[in-house]
Protein backbone atom coordinates (compact mmCIF):
# COMPACT_ATOMS: atom_id res chain seq x y z
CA UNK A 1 86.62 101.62 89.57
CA UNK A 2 87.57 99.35 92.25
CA UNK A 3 89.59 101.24 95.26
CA UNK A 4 91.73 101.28 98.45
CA UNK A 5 91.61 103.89 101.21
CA UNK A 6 93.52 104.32 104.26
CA UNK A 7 92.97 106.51 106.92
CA UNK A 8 95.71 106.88 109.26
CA UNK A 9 96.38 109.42 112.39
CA UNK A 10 94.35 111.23 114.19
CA UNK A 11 94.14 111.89 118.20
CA UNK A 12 93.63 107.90 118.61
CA UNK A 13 95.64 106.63 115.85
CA UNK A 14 93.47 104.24 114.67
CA UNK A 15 93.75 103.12 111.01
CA UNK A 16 90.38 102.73 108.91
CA UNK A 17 90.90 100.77 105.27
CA UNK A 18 87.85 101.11 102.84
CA UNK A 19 88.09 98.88 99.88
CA UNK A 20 85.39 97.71 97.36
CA UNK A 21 84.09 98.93 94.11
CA UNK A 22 82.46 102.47 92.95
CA UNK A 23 81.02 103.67 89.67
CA UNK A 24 81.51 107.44 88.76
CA UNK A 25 80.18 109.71 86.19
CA UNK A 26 82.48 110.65 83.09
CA UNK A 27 83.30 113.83 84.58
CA UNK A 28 83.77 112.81 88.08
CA UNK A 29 86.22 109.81 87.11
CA UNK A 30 88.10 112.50 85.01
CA UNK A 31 88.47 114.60 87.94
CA UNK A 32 89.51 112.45 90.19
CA UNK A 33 91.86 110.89 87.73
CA UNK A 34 93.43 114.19 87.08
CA UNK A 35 93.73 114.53 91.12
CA UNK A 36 95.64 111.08 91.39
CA UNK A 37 98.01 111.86 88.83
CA UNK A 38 98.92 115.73 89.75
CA UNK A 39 98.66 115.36 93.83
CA UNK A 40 98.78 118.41 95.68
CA UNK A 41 102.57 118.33 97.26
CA UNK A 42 101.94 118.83 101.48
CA UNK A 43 103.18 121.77 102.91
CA UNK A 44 104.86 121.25 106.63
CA UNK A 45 101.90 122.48 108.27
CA UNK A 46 102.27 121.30 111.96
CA UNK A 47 99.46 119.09 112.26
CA UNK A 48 100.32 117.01 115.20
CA UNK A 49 97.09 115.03 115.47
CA UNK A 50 95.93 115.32 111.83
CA UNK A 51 94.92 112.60 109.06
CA UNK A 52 97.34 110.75 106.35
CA UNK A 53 95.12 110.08 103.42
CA UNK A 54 96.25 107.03 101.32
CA UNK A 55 94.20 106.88 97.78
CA UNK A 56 94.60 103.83 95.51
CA UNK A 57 92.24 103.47 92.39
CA UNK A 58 92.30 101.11 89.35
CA UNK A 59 90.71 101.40 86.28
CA UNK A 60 91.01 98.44 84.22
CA UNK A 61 94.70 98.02 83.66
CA UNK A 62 95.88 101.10 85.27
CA UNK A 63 96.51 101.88 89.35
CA UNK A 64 96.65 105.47 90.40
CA UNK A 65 97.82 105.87 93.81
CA UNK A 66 98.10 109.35 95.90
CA UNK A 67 98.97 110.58 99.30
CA UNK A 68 97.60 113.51 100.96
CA UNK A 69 96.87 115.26 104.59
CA UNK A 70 94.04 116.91 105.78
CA UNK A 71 95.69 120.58 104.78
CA UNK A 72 95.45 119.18 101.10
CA UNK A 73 92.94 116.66 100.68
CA UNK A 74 90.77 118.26 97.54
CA UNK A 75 87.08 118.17 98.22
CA UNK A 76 86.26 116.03 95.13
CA UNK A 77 88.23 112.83 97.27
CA UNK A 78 86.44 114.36 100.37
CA UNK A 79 83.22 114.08 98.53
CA UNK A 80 84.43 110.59 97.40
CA UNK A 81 85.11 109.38 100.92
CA UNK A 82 82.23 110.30 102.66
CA UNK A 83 80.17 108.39 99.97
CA UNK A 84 82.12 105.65 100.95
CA UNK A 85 82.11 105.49 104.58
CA UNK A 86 78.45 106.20 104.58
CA UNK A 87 78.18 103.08 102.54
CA UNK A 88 79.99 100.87 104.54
């Protein structure tokens, strides 16, 4: 699956883009595939200084994109993004 992250916000408001290409397991593309297409809807939590999330996936033909904070970032994309940004 080839993919685009952005990482926007924080204290500094620096933006940090990850693109390239990843291969996941059968189970862990279904998750994640599931997450993109049912996103957790953000709740008006107050986070002044927190982190805007921007997922964008394709798998062959299709794009799944998906928006979240740091309240409701699921732990399977956390999981997914540290992999990531310890690769890069």
């Amino acid at each position: 699956m080839k993919y685009q992250i952005k990482v926007e916000g924080g204290f500094t408001g620096i933006t940090k883009e990850y693109n390239g290409e990843m291969h996941f397991s059968p189970d862990e593309r279904k998750a994640i595939l599931k997450l993109l297409q049912n996103p957790v809807k953000s709740k008006n939590t107050g986070l002044r200084d927190g982190f805007v999330y921007s997922f964008m996936l394709r798998d062959g033909t299709s794009s799944y994109t998906a928006h979240f904070d740091e309240a409701n970032l699921p732990i399977t994309l956390r999981n997914v993004l540290a992999r990531i940004s310890k690769k890069s």
